[in-house]
Protein backbone atom coordinates (compact mmCIF):
# COMPACT_ATOMS: atom_id res chain seq x y z
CA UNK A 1 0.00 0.00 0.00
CA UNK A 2 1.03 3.53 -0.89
CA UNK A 3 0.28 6.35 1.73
CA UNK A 4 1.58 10.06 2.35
CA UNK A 5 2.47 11.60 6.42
CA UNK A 6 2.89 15.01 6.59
CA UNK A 7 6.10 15.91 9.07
CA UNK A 8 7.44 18.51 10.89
CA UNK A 9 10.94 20.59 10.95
CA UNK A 10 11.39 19.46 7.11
CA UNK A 11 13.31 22.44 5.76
CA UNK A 12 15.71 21.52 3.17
CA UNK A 13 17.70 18.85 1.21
CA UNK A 14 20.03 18.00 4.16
CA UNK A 15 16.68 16.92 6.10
CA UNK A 16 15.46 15.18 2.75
CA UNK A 17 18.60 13.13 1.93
CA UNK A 18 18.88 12.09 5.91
CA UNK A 19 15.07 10.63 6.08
CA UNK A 20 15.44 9.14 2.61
CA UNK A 21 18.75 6.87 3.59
CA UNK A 22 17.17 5.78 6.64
CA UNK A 23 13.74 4.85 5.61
CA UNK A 24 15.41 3.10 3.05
CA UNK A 25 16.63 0.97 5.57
CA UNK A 26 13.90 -0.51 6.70
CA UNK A 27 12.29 -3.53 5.96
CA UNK A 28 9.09 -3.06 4.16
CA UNK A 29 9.18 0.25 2.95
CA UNK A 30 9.96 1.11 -0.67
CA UNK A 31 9.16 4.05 -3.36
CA UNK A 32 10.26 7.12 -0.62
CA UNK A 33 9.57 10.27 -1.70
CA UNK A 34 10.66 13.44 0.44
CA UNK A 35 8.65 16.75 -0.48
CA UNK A 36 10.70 19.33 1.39
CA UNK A 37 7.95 22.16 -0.24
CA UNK A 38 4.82 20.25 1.37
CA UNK A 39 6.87 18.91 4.15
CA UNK A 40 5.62 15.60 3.18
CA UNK A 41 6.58 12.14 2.98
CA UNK A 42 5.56 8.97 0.64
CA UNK A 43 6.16 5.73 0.52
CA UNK A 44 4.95 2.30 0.19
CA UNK A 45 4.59 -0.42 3.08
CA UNK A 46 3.86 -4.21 2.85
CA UNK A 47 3.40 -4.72 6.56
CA UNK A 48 0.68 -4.35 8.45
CA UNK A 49 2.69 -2.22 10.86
CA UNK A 50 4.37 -0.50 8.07
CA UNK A 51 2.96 3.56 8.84
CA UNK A 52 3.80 2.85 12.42
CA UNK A 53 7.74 2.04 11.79
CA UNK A 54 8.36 5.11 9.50
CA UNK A 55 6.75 7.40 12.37
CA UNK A 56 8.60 6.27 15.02
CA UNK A 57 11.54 6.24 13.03
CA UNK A 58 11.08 9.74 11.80
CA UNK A 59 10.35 10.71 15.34
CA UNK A 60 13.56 9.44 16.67
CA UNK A 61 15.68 11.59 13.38
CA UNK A 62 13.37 14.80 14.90
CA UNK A 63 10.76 14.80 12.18
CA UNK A 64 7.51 14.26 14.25
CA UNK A 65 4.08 13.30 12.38
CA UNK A 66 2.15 16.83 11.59
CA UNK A 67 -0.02 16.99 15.20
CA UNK A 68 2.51 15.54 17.17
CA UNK A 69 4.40 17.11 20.18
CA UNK A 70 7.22 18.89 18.47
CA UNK A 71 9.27 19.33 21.59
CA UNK A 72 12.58 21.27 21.78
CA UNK A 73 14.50 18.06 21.66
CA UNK A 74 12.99 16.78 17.98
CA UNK A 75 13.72 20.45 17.12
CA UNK A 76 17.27 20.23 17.98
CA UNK A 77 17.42 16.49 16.72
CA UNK A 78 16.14 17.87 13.12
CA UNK A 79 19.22 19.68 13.00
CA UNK A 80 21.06 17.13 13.67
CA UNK A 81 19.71 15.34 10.81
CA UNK A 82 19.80 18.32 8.79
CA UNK A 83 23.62 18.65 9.10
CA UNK A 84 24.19 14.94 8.90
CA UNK A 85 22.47 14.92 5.37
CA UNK A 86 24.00 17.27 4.08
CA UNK A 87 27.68 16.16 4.99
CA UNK A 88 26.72 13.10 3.46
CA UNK A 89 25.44 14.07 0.04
């Protein structure tokens, strides 16, 4: 199945190229495609349990689900992420 989560703290490629390497990781989940102007993610999943993996993975790289608490600590984690992506481009 094929399904789109808006995120928060998306704000550039860095952020894009991070969540695309590591949701590429997991088992399951194929076709990723990061929208950094809709702050969007969407991929496919063939598990059952396939939307919950990618959000708590996204949570732990700082990119909470749209609606979620967006504490201080996912804000600071995003740019983390951020920097990591783009050092690794």
């Amino acid at each position: 199945m094929k399904t789109t989560v808006a995120i928060q703290n998306l704000k550039c490629s860095g952020c894009e190229s991070t969540i695309a390497k590591k949701l590429h990781t997991l088992e399951g989940i194929k076709d990723i495609s990061v929208d950094t102007n809709n702050c969007t993610i969407s991929f496919s999943y063939e598990t059952q349990d396939g939307i919950e993996t990618v959000e708590k993975e996204l949570t732990k790289l700082g990119y909470p689900i749209e609606g979620d608490k967006n504490t201080l600590s996912r804000k600071a984690k995003s740019y983390i992420s951020c920097a990591i992506g783009r050092l690794n481009k």
